[in-house]
Protein backbone atom coordinates (compact mmCIF):
# COMPACT_ATOMS: atom_id res chain seq x y z
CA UNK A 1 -9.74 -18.58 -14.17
CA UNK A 2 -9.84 -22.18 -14.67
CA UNK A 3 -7.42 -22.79 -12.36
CA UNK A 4 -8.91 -20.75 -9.39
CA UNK A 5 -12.47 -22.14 -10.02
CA UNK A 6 -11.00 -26.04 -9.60
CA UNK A 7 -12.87 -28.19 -7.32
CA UNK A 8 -8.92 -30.03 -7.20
CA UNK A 9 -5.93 -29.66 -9.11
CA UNK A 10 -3.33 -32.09 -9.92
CA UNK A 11 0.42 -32.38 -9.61
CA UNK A 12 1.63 -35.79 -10.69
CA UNK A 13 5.52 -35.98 -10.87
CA UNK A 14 7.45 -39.27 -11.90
CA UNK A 15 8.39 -41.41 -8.87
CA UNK A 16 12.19 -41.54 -7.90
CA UNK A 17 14.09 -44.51 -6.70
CA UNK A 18 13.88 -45.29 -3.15
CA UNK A 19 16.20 -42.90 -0.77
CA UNK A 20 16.17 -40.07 -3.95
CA UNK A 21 14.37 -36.95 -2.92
CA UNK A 22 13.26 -34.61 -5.68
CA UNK A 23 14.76 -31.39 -5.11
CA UNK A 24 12.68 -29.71 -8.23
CA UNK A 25 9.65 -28.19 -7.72
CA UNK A 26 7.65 -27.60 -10.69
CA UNK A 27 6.57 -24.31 -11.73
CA UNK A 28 2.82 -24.93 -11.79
CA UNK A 29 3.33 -25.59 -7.98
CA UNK A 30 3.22 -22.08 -7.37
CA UNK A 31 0.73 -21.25 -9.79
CA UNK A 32 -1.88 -24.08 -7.54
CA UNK A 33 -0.43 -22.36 -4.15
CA UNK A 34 -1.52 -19.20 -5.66
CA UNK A 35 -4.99 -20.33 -6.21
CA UNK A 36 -5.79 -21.57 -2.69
CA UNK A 37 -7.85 -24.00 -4.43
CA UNK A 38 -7.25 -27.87 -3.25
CA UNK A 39 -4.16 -29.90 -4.30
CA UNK A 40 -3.69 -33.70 -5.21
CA UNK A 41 -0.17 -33.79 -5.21
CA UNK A 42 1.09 -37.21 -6.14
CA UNK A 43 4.65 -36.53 -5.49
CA UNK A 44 7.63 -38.76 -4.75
CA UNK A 45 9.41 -37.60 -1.39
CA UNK A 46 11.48 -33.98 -1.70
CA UNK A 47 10.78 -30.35 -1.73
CA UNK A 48 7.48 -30.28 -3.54
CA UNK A 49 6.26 -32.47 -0.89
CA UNK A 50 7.60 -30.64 1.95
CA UNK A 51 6.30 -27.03 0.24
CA UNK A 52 2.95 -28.45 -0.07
CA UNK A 53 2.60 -30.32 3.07
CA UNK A 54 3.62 -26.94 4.84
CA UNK A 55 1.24 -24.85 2.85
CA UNK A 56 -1.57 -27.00 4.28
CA UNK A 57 -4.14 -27.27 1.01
CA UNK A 58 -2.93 -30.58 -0.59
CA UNK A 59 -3.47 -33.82 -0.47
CA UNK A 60 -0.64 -35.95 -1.15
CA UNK A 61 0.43 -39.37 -2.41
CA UNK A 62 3.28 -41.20 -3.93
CA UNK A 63 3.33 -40.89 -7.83
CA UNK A 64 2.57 -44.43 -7.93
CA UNK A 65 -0.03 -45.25 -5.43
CA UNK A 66 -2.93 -45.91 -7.49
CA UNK A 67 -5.24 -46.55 -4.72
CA UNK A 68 -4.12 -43.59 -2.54
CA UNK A 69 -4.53 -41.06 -5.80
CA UNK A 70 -8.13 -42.74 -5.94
CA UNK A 71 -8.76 -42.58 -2.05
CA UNK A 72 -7.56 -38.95 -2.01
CA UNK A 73 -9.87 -38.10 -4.43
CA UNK A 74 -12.72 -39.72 -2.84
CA UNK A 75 -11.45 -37.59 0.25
CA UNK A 76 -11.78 -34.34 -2.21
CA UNK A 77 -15.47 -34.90 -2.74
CA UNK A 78 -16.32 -35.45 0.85
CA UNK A 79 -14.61 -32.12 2.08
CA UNK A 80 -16.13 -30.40 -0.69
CA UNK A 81 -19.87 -32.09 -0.18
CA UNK A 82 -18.99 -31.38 3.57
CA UNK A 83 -17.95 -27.59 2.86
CA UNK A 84 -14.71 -28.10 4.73
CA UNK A 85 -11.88 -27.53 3.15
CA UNK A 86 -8.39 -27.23 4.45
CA UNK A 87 -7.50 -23.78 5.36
CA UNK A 88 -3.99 -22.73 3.58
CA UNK A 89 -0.99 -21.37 5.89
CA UNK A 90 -1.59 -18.19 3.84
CA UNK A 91 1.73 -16.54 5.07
CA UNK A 92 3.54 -19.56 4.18
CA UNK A 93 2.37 -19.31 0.47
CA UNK A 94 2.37 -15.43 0.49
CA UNK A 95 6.61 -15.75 0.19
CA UNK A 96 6.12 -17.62 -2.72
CA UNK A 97 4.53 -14.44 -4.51
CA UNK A 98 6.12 -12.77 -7.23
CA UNK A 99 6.46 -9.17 -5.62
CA UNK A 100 7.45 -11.29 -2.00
CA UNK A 101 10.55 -12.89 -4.18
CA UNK A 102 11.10 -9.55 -5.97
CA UNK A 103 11.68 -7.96 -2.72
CA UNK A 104 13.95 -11.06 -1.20
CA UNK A 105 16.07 -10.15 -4.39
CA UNK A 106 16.66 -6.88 -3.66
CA UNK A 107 16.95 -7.18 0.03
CA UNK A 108 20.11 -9.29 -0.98
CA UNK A 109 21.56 -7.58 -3.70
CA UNK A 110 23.39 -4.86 -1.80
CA UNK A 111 25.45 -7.21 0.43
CA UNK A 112 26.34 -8.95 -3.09
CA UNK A 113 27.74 -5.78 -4.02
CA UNK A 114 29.29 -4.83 -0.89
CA UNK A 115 31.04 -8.21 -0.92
CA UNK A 116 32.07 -7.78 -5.06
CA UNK A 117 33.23 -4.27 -3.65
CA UNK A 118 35.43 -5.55 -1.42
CA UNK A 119 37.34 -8.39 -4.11
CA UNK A 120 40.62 -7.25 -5.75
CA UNK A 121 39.84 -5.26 -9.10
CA UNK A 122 39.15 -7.17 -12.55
CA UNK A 123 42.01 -7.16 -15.13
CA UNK A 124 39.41 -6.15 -17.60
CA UNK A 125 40.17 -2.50 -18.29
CA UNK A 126 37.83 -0.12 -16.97
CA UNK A 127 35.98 0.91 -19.86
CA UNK A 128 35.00 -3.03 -20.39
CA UNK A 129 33.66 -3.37 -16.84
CA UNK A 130 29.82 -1.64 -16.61
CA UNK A 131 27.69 -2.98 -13.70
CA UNK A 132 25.98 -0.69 -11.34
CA UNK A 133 28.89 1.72 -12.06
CA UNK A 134 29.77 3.64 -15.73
CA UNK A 135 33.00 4.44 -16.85
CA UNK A 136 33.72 8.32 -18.12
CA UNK A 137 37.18 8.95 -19.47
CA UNK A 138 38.80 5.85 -17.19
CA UNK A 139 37.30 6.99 -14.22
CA UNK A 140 34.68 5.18 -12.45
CA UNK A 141 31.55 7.34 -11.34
CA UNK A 142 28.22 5.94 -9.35
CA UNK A 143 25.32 5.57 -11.01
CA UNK A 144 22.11 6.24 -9.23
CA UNK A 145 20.33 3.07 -10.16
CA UNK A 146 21.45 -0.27 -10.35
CA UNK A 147 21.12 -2.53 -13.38
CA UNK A 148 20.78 -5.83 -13.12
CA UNK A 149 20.88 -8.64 -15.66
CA UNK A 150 18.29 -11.03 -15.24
CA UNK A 151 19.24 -14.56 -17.08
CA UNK A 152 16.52 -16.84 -17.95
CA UNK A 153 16.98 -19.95 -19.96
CA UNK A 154 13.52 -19.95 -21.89
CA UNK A 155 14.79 -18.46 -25.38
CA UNK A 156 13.51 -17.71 -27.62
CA UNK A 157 10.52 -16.60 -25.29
CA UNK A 158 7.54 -18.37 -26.77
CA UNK A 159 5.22 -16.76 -24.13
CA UNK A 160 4.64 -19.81 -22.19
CA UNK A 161 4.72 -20.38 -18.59
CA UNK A 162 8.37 -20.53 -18.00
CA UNK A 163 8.70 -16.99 -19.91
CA UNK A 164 5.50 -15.66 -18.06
CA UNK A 165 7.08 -16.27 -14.86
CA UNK A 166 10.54 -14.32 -15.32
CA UNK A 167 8.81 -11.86 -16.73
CA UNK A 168 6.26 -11.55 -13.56
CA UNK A 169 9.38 -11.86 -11.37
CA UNK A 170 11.34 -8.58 -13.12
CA UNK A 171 8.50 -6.98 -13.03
CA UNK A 172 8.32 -6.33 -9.19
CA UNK A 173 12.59 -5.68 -9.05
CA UNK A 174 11.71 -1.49 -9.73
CA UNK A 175 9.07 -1.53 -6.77
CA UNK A 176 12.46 -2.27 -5.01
């Protein structure tokens, strides 16, 4: 609630050496997107700066531009004491939804396994290899649903963001 009732939000990231784009995008990037509330992004040069400059509702700055964090701030007040705010590319930020990646996923997923169809057979015997098949006395047999592993390197989950977002994520894969 917080977060959607912010007059701005900030993203600071550290500042990179000159010529280094960022190509990590923090996780709370999506969250702000989400919100349609106003950004202050002060971001070096990379893919959090080109997400957000596309999306249309922040206003950016280098990490280390003092002046230009306090001007853009300044700038926040006015468009809010103004009542204009900018207006979000909302089908930009929509693909960056939870069910909209769920459904990107599974899109995908069958020419993965038309392509792992189509490489030479494991030397794992059969009994060892279960994916979206199961093995009944050595033969292999279709299963009607496909299982898929979903990795995510927040363990033990603690609950906190990182966890709360894979477990948004999966959650959409059935509606698929």
């Amino acid at each position: 609630e917080l977060v959607r009732t912010a007059d701005l939000l900030f993203l600071p990231m550290q500042d990179l050496p000159p010529s280094t784009n960022a190509t990590i995008v923090p996780g709370k990037t999506y969250e702000y997107l989400a919100s349609g509330r106003p950004i202050l992004a002060a971001v070096p040069k990379g893919d959090v700066r080109d997400i957000l400059e596309r999306a249309g509702t922040a206003k950016i700055c280098d990490p280390t531009d003092v002046d230009a964090i306090a001007s853009r701030i300044a700038e926040a007040m006015d468009s809010k004491a103004r009542g204009g705010e900018a207006e979000p590319d909302a089908d930009f930020i929509e693909g960056f939804e939870y069910s909209a990646l769920a459904r990107r996923v599974a899109a995908f997923l069958p020419e993965v396994l038309e392509s792992a169809r189509q490489q030479p057979p494991a030397t794992l015997p059969i009994g060892d290899r279960r994916s979206s098949s199961q093995a009944r006395d050595g033969k292999r047999v279709a299963s009607s649903r496909l299982r898929i592993l979903y990795l995510a390197y927040y363990f033990p989950p603690i609950g906190g963001a990182g966890a709360q977002r894979s477990l948004k994520f999966v959650h959409h894969l059935p509606e698929f």
